[in-house]
Protein backbone atom coordinates (compact mmCIF):
# COMPACT_ATOMS: atom_id res chain seq x y z
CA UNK A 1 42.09 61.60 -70.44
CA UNK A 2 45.24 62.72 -68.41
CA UNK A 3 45.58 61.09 -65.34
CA UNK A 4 46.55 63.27 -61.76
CA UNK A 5 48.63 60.79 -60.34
CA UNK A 6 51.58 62.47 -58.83
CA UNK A 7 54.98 61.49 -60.43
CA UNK A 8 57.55 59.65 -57.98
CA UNK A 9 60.98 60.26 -58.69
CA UNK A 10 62.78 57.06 -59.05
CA UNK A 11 66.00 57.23 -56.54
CA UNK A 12 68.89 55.25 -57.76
CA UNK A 13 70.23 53.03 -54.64
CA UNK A 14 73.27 53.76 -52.78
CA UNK A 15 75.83 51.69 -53.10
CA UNK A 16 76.84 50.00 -50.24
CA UNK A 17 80.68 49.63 -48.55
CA UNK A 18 82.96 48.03 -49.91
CA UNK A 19 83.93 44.46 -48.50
CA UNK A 20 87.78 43.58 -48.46
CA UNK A 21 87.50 41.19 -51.33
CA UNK A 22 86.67 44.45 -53.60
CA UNK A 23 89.29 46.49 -51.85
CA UNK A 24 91.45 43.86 -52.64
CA UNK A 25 90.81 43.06 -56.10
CA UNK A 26 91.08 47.41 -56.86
CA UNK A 27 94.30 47.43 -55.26
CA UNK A 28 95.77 44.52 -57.45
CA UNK A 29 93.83 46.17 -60.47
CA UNK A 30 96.09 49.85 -59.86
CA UNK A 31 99.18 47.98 -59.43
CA UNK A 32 98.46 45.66 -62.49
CA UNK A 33 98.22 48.88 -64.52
CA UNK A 34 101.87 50.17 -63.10
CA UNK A 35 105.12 48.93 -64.61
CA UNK A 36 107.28 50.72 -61.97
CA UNK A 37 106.64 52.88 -58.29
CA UNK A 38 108.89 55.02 -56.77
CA UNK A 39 108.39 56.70 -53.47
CA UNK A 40 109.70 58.41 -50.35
CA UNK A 41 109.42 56.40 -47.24
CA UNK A 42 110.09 56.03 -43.26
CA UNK A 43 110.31 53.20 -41.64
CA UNK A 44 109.73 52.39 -38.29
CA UNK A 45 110.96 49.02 -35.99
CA UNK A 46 109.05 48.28 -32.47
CA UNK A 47 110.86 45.25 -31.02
CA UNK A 48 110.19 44.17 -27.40
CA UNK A 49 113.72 44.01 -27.00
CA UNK A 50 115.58 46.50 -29.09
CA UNK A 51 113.13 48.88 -28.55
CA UNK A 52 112.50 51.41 -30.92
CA UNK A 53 114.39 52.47 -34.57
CA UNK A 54 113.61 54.76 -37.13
CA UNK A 55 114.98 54.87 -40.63
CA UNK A 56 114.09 56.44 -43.72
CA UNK A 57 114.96 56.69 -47.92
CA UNK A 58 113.68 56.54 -51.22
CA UNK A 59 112.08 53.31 -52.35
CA UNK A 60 111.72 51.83 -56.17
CA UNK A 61 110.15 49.41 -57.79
CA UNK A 62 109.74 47.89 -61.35
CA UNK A 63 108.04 44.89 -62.91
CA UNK A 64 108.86 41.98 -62.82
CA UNK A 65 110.56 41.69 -59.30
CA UNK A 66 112.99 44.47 -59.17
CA UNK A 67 112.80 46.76 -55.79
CA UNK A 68 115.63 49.27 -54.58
CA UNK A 69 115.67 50.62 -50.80
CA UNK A 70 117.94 53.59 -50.66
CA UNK A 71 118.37 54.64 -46.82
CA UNK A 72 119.33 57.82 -46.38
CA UNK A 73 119.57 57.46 -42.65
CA UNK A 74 122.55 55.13 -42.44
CA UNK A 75 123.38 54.65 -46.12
CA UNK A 76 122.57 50.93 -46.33
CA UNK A 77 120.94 49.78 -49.42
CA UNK A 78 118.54 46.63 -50.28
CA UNK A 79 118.70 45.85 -54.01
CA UNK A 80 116.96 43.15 -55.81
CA UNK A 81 117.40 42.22 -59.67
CA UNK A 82 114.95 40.05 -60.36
CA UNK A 83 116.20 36.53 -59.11
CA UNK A 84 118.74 38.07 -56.11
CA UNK A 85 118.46 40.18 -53.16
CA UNK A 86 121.40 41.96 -51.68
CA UNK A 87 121.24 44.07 -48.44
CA UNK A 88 124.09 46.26 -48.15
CA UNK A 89 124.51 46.93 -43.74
CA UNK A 90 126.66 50.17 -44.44
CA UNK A 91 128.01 50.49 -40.44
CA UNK A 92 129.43 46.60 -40.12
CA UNK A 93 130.32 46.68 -44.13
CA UNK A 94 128.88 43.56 -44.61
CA UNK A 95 126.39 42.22 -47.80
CA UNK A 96 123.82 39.71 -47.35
CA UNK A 97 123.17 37.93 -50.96
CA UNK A 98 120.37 35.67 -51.34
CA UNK A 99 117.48 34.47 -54.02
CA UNK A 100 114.31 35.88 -53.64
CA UNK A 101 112.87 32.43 -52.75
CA UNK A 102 114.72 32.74 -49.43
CA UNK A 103 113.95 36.03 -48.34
CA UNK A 104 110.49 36.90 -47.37
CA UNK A 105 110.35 40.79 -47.62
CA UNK A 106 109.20 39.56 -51.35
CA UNK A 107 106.32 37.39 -50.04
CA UNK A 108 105.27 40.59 -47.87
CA UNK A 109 105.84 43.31 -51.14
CA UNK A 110 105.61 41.03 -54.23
CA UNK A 111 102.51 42.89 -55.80
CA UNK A 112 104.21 45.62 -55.51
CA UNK A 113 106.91 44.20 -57.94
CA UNK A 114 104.86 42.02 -60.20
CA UNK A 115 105.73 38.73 -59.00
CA UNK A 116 102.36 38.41 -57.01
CA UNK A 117 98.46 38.55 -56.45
CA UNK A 118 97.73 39.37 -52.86
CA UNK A 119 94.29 36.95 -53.15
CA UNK A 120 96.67 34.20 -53.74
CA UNK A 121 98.97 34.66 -50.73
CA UNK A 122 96.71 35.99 -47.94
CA UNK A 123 93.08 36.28 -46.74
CA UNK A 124 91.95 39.33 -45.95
CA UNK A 125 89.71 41.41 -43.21
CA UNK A 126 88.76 44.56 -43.12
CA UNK A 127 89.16 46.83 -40.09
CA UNK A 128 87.74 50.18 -38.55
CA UNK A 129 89.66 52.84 -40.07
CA UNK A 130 88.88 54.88 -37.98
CA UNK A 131 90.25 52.64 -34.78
CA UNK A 132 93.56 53.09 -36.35
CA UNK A 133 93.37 56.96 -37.12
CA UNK A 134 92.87 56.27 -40.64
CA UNK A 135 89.46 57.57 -41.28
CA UNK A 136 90.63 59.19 -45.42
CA UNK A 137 90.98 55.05 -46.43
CA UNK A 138 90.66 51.49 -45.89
CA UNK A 139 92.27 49.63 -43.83
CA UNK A 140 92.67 45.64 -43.82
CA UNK A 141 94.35 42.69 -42.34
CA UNK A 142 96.33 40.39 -44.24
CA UNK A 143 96.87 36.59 -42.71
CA UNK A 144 99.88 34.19 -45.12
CA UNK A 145 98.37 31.45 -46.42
CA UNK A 146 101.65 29.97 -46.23
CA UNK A 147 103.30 30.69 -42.47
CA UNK A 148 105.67 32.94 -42.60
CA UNK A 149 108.66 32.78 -40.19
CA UNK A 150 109.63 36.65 -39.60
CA UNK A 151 105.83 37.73 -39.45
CA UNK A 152 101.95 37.07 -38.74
CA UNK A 153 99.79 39.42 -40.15
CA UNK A 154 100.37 42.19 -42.48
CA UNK A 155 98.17 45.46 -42.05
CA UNK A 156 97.40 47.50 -45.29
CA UNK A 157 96.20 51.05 -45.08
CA UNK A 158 95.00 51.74 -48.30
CA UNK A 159 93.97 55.23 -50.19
CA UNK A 160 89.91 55.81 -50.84
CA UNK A 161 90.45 57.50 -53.95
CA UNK A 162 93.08 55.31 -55.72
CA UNK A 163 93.49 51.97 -54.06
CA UNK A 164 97.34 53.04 -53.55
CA UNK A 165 98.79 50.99 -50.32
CA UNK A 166 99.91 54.11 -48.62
CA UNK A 167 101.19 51.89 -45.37
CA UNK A 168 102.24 48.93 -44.45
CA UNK A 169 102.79 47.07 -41.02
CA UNK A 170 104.14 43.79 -40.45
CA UNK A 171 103.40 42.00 -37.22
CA UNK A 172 105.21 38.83 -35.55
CA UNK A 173 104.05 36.31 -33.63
CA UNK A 174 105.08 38.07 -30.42
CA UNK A 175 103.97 41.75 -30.76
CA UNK A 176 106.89 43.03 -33.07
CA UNK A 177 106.26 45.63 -35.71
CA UNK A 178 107.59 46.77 -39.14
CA UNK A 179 105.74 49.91 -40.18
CA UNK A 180 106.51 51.56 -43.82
CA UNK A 181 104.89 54.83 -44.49
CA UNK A 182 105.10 55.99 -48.46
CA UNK A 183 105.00 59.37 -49.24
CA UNK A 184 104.75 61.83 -52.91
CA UNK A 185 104.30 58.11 -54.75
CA UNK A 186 105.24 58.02 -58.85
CA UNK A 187 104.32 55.68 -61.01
CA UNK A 188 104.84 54.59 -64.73
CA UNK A 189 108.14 56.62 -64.69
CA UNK A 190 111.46 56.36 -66.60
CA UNK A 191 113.23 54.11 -64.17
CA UNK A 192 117.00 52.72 -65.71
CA UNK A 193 117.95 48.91 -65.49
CA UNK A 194 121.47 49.84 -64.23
CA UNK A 195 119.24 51.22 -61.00
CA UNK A 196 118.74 47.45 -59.71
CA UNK A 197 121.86 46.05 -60.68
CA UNK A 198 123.72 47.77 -57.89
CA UNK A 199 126.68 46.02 -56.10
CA UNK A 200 128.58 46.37 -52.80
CA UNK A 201 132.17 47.86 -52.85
CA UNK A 202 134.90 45.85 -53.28
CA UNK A 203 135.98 45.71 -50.02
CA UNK A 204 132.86 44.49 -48.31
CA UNK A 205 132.43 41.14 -47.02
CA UNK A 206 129.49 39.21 -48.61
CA UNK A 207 127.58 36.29 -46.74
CA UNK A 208 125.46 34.03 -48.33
CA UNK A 209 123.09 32.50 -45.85
């Protein structure tokens, strides 16, 4: 005989939010799967004592370890190869050349370049996007494992839809801030060698820290 007992639909559960571990791993996972970024970006330096500065360029990036800052504000250029880092200070025509093991913009960017998992150099936390007027994404804190001299924490604002770091702020010990804003990202483009092996004109005085 047929029975009358009313059917229940069976409702699939919600997922829940994501915790910063998975945000963490899906941002690593999109820039495992890219060999080279390119982007537009502005930069902005609060210091307690300088006050204020504002700079912006075009920004690349290709595996393993090469990254090119082109500033269009005041023409100076950061350039790494793979093993050095040169940054080019257009208005005192001067060249800073050092290894990446010395500098620690690298420690700060290096997943973006290849040389680096972010779970292996920092532990995370995951903040109120909306606090920080960033209610489209995720946000998260980022603590060195390691101390770093020239900064504390790192904050990450991070796209919802592809796990792209759209943001980046680097904090010191005493309130100073580095904030990078990318803009119309590429990826996986055509990007030439001779881009990263760029070098200072002739008549610029190098220092070697």
């Amino acid at each position: 005989c047929s029975s009358d007992l009313p059917v229940v639909p069976v409702v699939a559960p919600q997922p829940g939010p994501l915790t910063a571990q998975q945000i963490v791993q899906r941002i690593q996972d999109f820039y495992d799967r890219t060999t080279n970024f390119q982007a537009e970006f502005t930069q902005v330096s609060r210091s307690r004592l300088i006050g204020e500065e504002q700079r912006a360029g075009r920004v690349l990036f290709k595996r393993p370890g090469r990254m090119r800052w082109n500033y269009t504000s005041n023409g100076d250029v950061i350039v790494s190869n793979g093993t050095t880092l040169v940054a080019y200070q257009a208005e005192d025509r001067q060249a800073i050349e050092q290894t990446l093991t010395q500098s620690q913009m690298p420690t700060a960017l290096a997943f973006l370049t290849g040389t680096g998992r972010l779970s292996d150099s920092f532990t995370f936390r995951l903040l109120d996007a909306n606090q920080f007027q960033y209610p489209t994404g995720h946000v998260l804190e980022a603590r060195p494992l390691t101390p770093q001299p020239t900064y504390e924490r790192i904050v990450f604002y991070v796209d919802r839809a592809t796990f792209q770091v759209t943001r980046t702020a680097l904090i010191d010990a005493q309130g100073n801030t580095n904030r990078i804003d990318f803009r119309n990202p590429q990826v996986n483009l055509d990007i030439p060698e001779s881009t990263f092996n760029w070098r200072p004109p002739a008549d610029v005085r190098i220092v070697r820290p």
